[in-house]
Protein backbone atom coordinates (compact mmCIF):
# COMPACT_ATOMS: atom_id res chain seq x y z
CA UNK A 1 10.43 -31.74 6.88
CA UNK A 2 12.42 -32.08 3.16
CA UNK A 3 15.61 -30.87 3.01
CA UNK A 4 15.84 -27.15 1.81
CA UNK A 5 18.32 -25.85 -0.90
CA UNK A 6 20.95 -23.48 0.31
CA UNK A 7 19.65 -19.93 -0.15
CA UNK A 8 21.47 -16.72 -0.33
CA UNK A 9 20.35 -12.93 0.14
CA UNK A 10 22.45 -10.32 -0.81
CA UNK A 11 22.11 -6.62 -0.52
CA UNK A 12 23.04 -3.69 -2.50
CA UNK A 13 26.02 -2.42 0.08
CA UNK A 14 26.89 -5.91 -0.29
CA UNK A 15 25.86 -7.35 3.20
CA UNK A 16 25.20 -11.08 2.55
CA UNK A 17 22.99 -13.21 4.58
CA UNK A 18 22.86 -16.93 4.20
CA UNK A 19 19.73 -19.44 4.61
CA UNK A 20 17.57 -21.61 3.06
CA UNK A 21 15.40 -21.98 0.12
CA UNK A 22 11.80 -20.71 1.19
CA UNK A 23 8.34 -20.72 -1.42
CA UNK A 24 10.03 -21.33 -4.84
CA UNK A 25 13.34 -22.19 -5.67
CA UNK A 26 14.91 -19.44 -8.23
CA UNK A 27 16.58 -16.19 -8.22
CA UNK A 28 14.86 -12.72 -7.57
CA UNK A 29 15.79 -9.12 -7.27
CA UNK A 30 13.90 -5.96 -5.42
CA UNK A 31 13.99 -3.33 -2.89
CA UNK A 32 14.45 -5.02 0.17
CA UNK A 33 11.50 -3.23 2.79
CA UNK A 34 10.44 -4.78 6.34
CA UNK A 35 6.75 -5.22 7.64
CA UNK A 36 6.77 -5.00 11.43
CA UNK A 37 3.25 -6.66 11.55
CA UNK A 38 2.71 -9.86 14.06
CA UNK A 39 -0.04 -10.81 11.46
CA UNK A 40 -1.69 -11.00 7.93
CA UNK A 41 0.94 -11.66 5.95
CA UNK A 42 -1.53 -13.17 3.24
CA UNK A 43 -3.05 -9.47 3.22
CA UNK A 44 0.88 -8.15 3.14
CA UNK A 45 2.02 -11.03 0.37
CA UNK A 46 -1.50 -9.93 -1.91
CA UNK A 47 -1.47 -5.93 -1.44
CA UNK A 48 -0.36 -4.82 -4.52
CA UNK A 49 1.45 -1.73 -3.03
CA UNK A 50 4.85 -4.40 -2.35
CA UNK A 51 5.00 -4.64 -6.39
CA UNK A 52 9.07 -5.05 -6.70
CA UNK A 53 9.47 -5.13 -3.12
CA UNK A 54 11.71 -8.17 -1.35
CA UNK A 55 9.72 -8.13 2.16
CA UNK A 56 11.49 -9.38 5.34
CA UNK A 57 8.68 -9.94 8.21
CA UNK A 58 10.32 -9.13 11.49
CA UNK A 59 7.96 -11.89 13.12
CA UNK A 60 9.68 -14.62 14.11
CA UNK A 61 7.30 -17.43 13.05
CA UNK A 62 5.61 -17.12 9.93
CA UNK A 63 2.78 -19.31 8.36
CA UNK A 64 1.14 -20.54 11.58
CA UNK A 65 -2.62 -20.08 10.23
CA UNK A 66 -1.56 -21.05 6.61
CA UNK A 67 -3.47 -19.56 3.20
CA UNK A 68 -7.30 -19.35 3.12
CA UNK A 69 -9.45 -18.85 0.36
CA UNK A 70 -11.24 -15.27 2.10
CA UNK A 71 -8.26 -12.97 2.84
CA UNK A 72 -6.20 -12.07 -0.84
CA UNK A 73 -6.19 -8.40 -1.26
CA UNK A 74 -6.17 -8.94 -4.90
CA UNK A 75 -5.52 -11.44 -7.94
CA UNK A 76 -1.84 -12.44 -6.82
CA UNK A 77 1.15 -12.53 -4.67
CA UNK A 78 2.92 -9.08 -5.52
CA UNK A 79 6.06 -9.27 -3.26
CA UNK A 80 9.44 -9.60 -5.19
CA UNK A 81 10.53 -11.92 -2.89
CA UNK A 82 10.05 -13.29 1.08
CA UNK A 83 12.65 -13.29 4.19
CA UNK A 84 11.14 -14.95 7.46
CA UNK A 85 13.13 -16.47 10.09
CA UNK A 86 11.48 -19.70 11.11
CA UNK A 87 8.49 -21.12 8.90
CA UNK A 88 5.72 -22.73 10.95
CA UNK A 89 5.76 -26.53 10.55
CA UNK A 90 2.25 -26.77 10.47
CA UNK A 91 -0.79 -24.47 9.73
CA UNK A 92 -3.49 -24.30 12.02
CA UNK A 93 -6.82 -22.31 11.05
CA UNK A 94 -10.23 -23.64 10.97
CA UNK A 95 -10.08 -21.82 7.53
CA UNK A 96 -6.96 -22.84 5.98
CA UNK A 97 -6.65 -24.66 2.69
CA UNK A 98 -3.10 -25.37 2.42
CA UNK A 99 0.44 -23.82 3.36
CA UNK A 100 2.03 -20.22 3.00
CA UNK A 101 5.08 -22.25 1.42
CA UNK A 102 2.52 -24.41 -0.80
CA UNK A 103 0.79 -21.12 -2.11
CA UNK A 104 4.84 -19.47 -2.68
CA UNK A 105 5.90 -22.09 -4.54
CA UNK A 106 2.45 -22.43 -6.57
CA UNK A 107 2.56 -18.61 -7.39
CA UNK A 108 6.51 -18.63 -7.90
CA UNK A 109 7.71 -16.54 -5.19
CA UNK A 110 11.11 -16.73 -4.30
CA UNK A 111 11.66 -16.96 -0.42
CA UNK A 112 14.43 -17.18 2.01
CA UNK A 113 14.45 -18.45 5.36
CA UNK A 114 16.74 -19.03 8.47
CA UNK A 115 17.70 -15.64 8.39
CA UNK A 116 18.14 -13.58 11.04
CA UNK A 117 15.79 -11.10 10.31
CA UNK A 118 16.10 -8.91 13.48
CA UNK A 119 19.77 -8.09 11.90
CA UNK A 120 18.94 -7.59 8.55
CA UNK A 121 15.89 -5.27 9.87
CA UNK A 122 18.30 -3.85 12.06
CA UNK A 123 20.72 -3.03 8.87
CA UNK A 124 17.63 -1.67 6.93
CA UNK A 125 17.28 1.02 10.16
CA UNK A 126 20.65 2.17 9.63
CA UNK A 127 21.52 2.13 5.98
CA UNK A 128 18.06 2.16 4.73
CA UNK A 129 15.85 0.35 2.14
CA UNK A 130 17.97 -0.61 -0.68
CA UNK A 131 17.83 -3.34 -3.29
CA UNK A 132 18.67 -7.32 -2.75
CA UNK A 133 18.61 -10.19 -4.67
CA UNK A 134 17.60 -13.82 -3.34
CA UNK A 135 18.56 -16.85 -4.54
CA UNK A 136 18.35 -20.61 -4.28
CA UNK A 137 20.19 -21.24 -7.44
CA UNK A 138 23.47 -19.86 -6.55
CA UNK A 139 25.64 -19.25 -3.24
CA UNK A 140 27.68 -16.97 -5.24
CA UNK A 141 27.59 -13.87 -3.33
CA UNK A 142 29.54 -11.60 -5.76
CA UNK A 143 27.84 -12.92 -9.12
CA UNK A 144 24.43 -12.13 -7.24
CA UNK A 145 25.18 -8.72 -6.22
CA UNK A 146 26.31 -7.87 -9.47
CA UNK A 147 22.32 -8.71 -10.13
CA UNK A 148 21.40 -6.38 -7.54
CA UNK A 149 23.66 -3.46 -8.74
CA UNK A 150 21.78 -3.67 -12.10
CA UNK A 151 18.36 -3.62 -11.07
CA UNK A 152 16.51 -0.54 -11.70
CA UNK A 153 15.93 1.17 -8.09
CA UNK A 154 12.40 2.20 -6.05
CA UNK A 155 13.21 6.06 -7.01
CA UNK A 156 11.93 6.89 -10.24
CA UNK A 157 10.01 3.58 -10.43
CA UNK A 158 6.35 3.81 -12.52
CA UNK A 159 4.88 0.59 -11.25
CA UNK A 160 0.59 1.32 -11.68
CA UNK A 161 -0.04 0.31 -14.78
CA UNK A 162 1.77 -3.69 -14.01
CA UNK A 163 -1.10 -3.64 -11.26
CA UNK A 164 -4.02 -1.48 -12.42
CA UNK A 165 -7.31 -3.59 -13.62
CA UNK A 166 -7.28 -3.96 -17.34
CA UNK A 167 -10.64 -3.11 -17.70
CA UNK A 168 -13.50 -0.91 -15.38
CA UNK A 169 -15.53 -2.85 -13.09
CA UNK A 170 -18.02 -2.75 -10.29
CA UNK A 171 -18.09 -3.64 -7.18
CA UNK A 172 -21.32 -5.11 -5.55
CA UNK A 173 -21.20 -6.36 -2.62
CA UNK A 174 -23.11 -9.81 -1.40
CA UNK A 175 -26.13 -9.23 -0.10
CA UNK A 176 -25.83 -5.66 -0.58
CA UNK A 177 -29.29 -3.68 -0.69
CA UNK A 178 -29.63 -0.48 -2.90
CA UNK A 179 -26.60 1.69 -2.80
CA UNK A 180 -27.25 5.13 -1.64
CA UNK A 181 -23.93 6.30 -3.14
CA UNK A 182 -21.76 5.76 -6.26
CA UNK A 183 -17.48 6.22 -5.92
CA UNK A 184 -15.41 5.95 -8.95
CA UNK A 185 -12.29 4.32 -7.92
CA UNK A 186 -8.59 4.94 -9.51
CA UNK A 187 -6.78 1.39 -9.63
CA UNK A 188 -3.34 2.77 -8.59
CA UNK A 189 -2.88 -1.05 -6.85
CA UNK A 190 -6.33 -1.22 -5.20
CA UNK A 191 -6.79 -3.72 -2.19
CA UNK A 192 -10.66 -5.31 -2.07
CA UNK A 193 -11.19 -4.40 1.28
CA UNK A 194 -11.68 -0.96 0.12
CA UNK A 195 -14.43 -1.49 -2.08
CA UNK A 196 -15.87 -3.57 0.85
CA UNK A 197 -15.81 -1.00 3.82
CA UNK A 198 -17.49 1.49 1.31
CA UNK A 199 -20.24 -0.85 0.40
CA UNK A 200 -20.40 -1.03 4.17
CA UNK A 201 -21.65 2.51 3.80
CA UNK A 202 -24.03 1.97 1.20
CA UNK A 203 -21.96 2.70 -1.87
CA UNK A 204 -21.47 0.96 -5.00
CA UNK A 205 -17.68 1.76 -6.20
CA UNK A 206 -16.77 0.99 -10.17
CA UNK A 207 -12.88 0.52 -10.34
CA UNK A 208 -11.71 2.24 -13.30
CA UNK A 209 -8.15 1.43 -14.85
CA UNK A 210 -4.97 3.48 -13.74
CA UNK A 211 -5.15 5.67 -16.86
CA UNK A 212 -8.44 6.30 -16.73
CA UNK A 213 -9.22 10.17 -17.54
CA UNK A 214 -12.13 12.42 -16.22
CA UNK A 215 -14.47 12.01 -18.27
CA UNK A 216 -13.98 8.18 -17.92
CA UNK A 217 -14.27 8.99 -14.02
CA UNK A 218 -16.97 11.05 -14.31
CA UNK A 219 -19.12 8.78 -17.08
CA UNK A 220 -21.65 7.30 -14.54
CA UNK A 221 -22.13 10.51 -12.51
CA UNK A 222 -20.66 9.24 -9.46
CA UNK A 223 -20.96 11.40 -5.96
CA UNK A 224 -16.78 11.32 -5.22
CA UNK A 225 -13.71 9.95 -6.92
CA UNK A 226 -11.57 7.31 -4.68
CA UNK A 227 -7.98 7.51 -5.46
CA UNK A 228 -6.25 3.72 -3.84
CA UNK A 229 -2.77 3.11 -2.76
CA UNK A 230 -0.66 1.52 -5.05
CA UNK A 231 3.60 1.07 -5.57
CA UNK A 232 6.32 2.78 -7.38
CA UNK A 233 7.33 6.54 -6.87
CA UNK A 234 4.33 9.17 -6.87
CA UNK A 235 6.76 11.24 -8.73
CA UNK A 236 6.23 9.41 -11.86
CA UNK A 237 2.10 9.91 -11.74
CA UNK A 238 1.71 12.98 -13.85
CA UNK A 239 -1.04 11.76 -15.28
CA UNK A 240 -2.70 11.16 -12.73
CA UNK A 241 -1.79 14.25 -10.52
CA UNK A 242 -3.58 16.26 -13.54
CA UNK A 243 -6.61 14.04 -13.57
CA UNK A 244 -6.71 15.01 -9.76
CA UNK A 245 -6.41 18.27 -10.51
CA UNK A 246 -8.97 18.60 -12.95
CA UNK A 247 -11.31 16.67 -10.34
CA UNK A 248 -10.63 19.27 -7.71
CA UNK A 249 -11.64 22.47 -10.54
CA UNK A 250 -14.92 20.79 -10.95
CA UNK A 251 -15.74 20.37 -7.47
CA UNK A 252 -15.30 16.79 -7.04
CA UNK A 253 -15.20 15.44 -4.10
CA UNK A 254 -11.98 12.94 -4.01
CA UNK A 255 -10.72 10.72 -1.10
CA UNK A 256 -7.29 9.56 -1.05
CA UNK A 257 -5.43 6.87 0.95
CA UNK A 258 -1.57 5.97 0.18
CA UNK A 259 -0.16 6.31 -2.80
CA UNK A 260 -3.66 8.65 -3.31
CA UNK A 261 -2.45 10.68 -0.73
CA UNK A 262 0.77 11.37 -2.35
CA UNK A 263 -1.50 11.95 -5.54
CA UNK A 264 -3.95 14.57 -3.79
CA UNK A 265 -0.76 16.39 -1.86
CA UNK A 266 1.19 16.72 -5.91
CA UNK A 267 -2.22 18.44 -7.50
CA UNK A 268 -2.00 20.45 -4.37
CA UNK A 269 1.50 21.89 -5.27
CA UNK A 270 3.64 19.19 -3.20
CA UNK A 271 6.64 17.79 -3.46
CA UNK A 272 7.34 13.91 -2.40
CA UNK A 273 10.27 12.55 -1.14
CA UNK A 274 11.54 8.68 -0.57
CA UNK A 275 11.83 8.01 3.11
CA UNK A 276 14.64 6.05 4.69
CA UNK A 277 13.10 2.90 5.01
CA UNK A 278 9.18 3.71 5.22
CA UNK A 279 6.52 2.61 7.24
CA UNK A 280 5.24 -1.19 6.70
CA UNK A 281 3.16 -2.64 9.66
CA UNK A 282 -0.21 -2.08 11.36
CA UNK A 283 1.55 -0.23 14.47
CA UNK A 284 1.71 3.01 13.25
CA UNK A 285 0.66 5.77 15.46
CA UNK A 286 -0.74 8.58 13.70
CA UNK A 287 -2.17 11.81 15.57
CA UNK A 288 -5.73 13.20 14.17
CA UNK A 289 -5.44 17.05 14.32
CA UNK A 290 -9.18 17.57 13.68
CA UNK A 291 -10.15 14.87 16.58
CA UNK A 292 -6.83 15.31 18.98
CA UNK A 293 -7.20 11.63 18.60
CA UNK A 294 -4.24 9.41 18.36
CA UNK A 295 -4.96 6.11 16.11
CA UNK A 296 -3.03 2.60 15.58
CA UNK A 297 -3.09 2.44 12.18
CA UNK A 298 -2.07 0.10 8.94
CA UNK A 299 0.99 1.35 6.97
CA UNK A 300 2.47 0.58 3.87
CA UNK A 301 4.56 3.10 2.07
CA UNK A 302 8.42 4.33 1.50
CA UNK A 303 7.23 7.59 0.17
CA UNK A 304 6.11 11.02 1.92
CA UNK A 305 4.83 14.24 1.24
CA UNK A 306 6.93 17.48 1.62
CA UNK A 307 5.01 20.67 2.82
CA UNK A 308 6.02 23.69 0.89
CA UNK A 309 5.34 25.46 4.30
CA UNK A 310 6.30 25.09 7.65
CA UNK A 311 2.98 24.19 10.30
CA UNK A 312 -0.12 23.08 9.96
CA UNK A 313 -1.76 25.01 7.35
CA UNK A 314 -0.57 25.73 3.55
CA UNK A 315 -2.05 27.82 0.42
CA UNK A 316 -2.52 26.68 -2.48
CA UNK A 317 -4.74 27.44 -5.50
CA UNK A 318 -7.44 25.51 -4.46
CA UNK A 319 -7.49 27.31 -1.37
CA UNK A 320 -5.96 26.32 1.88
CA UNK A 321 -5.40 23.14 2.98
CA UNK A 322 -4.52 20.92 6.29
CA UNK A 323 -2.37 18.79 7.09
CA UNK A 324 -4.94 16.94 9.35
CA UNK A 325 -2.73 13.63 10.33
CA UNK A 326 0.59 13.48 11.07
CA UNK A 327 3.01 10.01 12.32
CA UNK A 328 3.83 10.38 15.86
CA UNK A 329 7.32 8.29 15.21
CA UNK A 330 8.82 10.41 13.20
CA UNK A 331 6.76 13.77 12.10
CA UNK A 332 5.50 12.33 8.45
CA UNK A 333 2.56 13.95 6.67
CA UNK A 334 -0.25 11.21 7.11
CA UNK A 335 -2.67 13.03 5.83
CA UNK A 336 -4.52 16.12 4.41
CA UNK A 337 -7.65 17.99 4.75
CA UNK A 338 -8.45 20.66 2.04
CA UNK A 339 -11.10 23.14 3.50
CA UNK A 340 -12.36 25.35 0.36
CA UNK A 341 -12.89 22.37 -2.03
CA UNK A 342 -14.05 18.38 -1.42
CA UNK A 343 -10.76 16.48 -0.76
CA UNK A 344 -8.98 15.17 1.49
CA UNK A 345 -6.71 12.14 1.97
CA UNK A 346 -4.55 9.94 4.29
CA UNK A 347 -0.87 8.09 3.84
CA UNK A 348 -2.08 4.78 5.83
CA UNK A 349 -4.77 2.10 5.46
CA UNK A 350 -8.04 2.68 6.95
CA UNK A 351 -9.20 -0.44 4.99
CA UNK A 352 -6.67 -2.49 7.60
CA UNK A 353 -7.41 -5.62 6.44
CA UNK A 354 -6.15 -7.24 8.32
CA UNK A 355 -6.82 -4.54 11.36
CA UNK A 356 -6.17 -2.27 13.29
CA UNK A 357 -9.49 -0.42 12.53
CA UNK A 358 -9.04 2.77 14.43
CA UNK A 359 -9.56 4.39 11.10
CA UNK A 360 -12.36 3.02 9.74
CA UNK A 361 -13.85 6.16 10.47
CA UNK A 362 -12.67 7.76 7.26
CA UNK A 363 -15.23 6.28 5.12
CA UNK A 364 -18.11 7.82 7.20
CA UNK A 365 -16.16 10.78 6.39
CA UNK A 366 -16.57 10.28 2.72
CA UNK A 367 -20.18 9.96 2.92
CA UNK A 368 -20.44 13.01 5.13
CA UNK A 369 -18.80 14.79 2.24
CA UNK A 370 -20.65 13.85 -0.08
CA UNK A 371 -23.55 14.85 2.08
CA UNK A 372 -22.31 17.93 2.50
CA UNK A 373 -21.39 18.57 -1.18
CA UNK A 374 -24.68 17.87 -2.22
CA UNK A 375 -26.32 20.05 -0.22
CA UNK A 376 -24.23 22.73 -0.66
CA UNK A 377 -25.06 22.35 -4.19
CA UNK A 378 -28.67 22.19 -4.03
CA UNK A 379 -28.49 25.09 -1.92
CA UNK A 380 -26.22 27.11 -5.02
């Protein structure tokens, strides 16, 4: 193996871990967040939900099946920057095409390795997510955290529009027969497993840009609006909590995941709130009020929804809603159910690419509301 440049990693309280120079050699700043997952960190590295985000796996070994050509979640490497502990020396995958470090350094990601990552994950536990800077440029530990201080934080962060699609498109899937249903989908950071599990259901999704209004929604006649995960703050989508809103006055039926949850739970008259140092993994488990089943799920998010009331069950003035899913770790709203109009959402990934899929279910969902929408309107 080449020698590595000395590499530094500094965060905001002004903890300072040392290393070496991981990916690309440069200088980066973001909030530094932790993904528990054992696997798919190309899926992690391409989900545009870790826009600004410095991501330290808490895997030991990283890179072992190196970068394929089948698994990006989107266009591009989001992540800020990269902490692992001990790259793999070699990549073995009957479907690899080259190295995690070759495809860092092509895309111009910023990494640090040789840290100990159990202690800075530990850190991130107690003190919470907070911004970092990496470098490979400089070991000066002060200059860099200077850096870090100036950086804009995660709070009060509008991120959609750096990842939304420039321009609508649709999604049709290989092979694909006839679609039995159409979805408008709101970019907010969409990942294309999405678009794939609902074409998995028969339905043909167009993708519509982050700003996209209702009428632009609503143009093709489509039988429910999709709103995706995506990063930033979900206090800072006011346009897009009134486009929900509007949606649910019409009688639209809308599925949310992620930052779509947070979307659906603001039109509903909710508050959000940053949590300490989120939920990033696929070991989540979340409890299914409506099923009493308990799922392993796919998480990604360092935002929450705060329930106006106490329990299960809230008013508001689209009637009442649910709060159908809820994290067994810690109590977080995962998800909500709204019982007098079409909607409903979830914090996590049912998409999971790549797994678990206890939660695939929630697309049969959506085509059981739709179902049930249109008959109910036939029926009117």
């Amino acid at each position: 193996m080449s020698s590595r440049a000395p590499a530094i990693l500094v965060l905001e309280d002004g903890r300072v871990f040392r290393g070496e120079a991981y990916g690309s050699v440069g200088e980066t700043v973001g909030e530094a967040v932790f993904n528990t997952g054992m696997t798919a960190y190309q899926e992690t590295l391409t989900d545009p939900s870790y826009f600004g985000q410095v991501v330290c796996q808490t895997a030991p070994q990283i890179g072992n099946t190196g970068w394929n050509d089948e698994d990006d979640e989107s266009r591009r490497i989001w992540v800020a920057g990269y902490v692992v502990r001990d790259p793999s020396r070699i990549a073995s995958n009957w479907r690899s095409k080259r190295g995690l470090e070759d495809e860092l350094a092509a895309q111009g990601i910023v990494g640090i390795c040789g840290v100990d990552t159990r202690a800075l994950t530990r850190h991130l536990r107690e003190s919470g997510a907070m911004r970092a800077g990496v470098s490979s440029r400089t070991t000066d530990a002060d200059a860099l955290l200077q850096r870090v201080l100036a950086a804009p934080p995660m709070a009060g962060a509008n991120l959609v529009e750096a990842v939304t699609t420039p321009e609508p498109y649709t999604y049709v899937a290989e092979g694909a027969g006839p679609a039995k249903y159409t979805v408008a989908a709101l970019d907010l950071g969409i990942k294309r497993n999405t678009p794939r599990r609902l074409a998995a259901r028969g339905i043909t999704t167009t993708v519509h840009p982050a700003g996209a209004g209702v009428d632009d929604l609503l143009s093709g006649e489509p039988d429910a609006v999709f709103l995706s995960n995506g990063p930033g703050d979900p206090a800072t989508a006011d346009a897009q909590v009134e486009v929900t809103r509007e949606l649910l006055r019409r009688g639209v039926p809308v599925f949310g995941i992620c930052f779509g949850n947070q979307i659906l739970g603001r039109a509903l008259g909710l508050d959000t709130y940053k949590l300490k140092y989120g939920h990033r993994g696929i070991n989540q488990p979340v409890l299914d009020r409506r099923t009493g089943k308990v799922e392993v799920t796919s998480h990604n998010h360092g935002f929450a929804l705060a329930p106006t009331e106490p329990g299960e069950y809230f008013e508001t003035e689209f009637g009442r809603v649910q709060v159908s899913h809820v994290c067994l770790n810690d109590d977080v709203v995962e998800g909500l159910t709204c019982l007098d109009v079409p909607a409903y959402s979830v914090q996590y990934h049912p998409e999971a690419a790549g797994g678990p899929h206890d939660a695939d279910y929630l697309f049969d969902r959506l085509t059981a509301l739709i179902d049930d929408h249109e008959g109910n309107r036939l029926d009117a």
